[in-house]
C-alpha atoms as a PDB file:
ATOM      1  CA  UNK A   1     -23.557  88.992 305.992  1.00  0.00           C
ATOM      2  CA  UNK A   2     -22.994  87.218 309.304  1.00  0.00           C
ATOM      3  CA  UNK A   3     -20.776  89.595 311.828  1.00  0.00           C
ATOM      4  CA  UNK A   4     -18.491  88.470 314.644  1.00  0.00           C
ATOM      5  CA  UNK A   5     -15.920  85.813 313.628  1.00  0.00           C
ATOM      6  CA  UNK A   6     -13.961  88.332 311.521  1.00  0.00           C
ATOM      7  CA  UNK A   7     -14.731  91.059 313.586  1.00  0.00           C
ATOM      8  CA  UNK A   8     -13.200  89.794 316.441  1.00  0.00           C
ATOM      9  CA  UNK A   9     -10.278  88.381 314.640  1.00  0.00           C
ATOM     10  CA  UNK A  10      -9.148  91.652 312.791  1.00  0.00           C
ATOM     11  CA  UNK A  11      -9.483  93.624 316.456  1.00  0.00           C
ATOM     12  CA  UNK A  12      -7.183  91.246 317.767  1.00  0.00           C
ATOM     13  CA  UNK A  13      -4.014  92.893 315.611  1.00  0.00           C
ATOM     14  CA  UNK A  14      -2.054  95.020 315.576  1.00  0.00           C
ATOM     15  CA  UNK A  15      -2.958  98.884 314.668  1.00  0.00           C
ATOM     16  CA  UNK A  16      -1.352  98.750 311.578  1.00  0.00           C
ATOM     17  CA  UNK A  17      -2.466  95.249 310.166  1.00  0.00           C
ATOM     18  CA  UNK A  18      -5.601  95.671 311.418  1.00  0.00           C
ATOM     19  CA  UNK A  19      -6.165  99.137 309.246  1.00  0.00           C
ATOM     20  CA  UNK A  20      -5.189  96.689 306.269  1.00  0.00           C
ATOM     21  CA  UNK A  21      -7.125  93.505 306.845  1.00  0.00           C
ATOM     22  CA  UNK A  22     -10.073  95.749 307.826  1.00  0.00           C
ATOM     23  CA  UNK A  23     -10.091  97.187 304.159  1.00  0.00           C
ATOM     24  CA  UNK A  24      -9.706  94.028 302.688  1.00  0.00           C
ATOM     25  CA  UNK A  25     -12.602  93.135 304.819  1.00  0.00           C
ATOM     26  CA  UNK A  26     -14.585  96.328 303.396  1.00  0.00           C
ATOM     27  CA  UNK A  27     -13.726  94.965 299.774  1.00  0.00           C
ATOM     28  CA  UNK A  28     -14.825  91.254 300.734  1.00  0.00           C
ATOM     29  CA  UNK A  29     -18.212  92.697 302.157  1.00  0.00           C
ATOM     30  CA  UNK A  30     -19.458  94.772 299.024  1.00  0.00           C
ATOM     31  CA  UNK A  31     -18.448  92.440 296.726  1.00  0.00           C
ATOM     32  CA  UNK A  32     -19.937  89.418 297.924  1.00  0.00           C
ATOM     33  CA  UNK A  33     -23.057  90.583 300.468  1.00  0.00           C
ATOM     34  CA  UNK A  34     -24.266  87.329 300.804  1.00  0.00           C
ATOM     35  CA  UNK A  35     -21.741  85.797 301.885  1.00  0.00           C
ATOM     36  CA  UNK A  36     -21.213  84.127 305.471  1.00  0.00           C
ATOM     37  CA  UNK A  37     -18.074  84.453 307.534  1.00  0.00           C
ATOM     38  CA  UNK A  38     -16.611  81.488 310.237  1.00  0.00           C
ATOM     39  CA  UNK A  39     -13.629  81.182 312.075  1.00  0.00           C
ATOM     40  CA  UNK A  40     -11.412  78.248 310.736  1.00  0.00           C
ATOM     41  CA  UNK A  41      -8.300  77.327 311.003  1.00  0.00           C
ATOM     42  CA  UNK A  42      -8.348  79.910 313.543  1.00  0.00           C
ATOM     43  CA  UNK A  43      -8.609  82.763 311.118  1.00  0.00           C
ATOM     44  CA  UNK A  44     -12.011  84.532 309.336  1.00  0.00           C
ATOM     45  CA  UNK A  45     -13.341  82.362 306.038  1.00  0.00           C
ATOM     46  CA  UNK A  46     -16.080  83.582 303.762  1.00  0.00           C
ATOM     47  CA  UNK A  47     -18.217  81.451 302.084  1.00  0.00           C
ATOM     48  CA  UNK A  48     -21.018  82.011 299.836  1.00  0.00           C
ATOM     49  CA  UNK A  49     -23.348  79.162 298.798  1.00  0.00           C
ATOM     50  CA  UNK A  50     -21.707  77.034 301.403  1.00  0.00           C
ATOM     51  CA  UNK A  51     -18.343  77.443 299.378  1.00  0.00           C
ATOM     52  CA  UNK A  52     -14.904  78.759 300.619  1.00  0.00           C
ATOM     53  CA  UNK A  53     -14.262  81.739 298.936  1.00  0.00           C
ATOM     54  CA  UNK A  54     -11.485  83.413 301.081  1.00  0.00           C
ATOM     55  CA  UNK A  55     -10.007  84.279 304.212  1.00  0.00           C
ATOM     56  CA  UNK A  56      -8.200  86.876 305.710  1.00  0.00           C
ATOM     57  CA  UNK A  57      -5.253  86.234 307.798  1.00  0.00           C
ATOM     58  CA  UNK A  58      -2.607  88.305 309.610  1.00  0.00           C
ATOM     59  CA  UNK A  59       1.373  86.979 309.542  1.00  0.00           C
ATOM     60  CA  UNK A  60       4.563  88.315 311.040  1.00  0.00           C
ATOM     61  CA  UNK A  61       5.214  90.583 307.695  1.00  0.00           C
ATOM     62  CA  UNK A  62       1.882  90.884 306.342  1.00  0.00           C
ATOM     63  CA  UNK A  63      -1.879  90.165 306.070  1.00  0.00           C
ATOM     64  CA  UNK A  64      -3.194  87.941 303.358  1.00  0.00           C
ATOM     65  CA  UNK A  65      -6.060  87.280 301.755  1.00  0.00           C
ATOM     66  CA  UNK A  66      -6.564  83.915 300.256  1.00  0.00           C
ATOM     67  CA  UNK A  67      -8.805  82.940 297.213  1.00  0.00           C
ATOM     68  CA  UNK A  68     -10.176  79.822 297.525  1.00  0.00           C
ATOM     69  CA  UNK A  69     -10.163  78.937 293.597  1.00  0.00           C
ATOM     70  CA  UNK A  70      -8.254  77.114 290.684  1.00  0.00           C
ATOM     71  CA  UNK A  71      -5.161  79.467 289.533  1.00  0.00           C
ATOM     72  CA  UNK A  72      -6.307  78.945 286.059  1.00  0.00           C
ATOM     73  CA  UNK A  73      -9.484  81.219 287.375  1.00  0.00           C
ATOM     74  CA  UNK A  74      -7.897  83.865 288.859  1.00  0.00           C
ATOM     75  CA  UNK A  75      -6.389  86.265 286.087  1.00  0.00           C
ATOM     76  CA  UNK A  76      -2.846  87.621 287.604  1.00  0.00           C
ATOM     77  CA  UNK A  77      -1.211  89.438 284.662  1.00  0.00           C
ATOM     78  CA  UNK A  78       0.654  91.160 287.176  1.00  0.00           C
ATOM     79  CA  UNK A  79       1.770  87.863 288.758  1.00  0.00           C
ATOM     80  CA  UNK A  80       0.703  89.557 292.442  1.00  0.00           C
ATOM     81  CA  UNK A  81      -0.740  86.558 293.644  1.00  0.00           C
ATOM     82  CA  UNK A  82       2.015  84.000 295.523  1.00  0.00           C
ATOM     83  CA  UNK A  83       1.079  80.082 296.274  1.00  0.00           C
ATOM     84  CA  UNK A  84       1.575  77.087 294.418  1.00  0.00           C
ATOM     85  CA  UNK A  85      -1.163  74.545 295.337  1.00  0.00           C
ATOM     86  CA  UNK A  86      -3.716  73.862 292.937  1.00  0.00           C
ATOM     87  CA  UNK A  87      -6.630  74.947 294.709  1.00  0.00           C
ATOM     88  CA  UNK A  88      -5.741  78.888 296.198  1.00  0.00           C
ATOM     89  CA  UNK A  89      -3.581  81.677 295.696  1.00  0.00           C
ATOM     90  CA  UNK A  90      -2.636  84.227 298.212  1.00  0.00           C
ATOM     91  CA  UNK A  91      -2.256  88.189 297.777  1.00  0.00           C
ATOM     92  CA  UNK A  92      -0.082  89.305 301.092  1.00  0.00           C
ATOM     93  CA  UNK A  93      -0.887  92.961 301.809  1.00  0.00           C
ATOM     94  CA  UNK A  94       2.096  94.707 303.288  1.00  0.00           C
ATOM     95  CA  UNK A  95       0.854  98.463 302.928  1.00  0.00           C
ATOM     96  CA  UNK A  96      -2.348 100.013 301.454  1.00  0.00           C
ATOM     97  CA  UNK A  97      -0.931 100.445 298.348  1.00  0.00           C
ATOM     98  CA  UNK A  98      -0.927  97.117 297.961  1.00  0.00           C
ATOM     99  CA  UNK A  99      -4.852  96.709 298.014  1.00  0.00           C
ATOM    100  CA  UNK A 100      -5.571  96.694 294.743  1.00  0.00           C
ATOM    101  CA  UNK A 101      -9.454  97.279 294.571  1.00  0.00           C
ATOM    102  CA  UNK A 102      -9.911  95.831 291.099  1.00  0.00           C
ATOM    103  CA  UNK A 103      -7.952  93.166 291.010  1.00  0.00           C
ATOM    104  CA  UNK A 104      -9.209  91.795 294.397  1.00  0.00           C
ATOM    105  CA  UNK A 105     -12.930  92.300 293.672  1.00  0.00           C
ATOM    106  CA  UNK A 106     -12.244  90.458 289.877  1.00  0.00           C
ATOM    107  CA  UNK A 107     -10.810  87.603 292.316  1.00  0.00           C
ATOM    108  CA  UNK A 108     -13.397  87.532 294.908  1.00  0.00           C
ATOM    109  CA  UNK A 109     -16.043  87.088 292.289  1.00  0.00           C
ATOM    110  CA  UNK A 110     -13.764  84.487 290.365  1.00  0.00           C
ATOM    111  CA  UNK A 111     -13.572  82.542 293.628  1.00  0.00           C
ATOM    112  CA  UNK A 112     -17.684  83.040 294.363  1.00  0.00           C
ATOM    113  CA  UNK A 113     -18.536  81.688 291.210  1.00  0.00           C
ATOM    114  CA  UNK A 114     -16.332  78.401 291.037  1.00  0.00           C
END
């Protein structure tokens, strides 16, 4: 996986949203290890295959990470995931319990293989 763009992006933050976004980033990095990371839109993207697949991104409340992917592909039986456009859904990550592991990693791969 490419380093830098993210890198840079998640020591930028604060202390305590950069502890989040860099787990997310931990969960991004094992579960797609091919994948390549740019800055756009100002924040980190991963793509794999030349495809967005996310991006992380830091707000006044929260971080986010956003799954580049049809709704209908990302299973939410929780209903955790917040957006309404038709191609992306957003989990936003106040604290660490709100990284769920699974979930994210069943969404990252969802998103990869669109």
């Amino acid at each position: 996986m490419a380093k830098g763009a993210d890198v840079t992006y998640i020591a930028e933050q604060t202390p305590e949203k950069r502890a989040l976004l860099e787990k997310l980033r931990a969960l991004v990095t094992k579960t797609l290890p091919d994948a390549t990371v740019a800055l756009k839109w100002g924040i980190p993207v991963y793509q794999v295959g030349g495809k967005n697949v996310c991006a992380l991104a830091s707000f006044k409340e929260e971080v986010a990470i956003n799954f580049f992917a049809k709704p209908s592909a990302l299973a939410d039986p929780k209903k955790k995931l917040s957006g309404a456009g038709a191609t992306q859904r957003m989990l936003k990550v106040r604290t660490a319990s709100d990284v769920d592991a699974a979930s994210i990693q069943k969404w990252l791969k969802a998103a990869a293989a669109k």
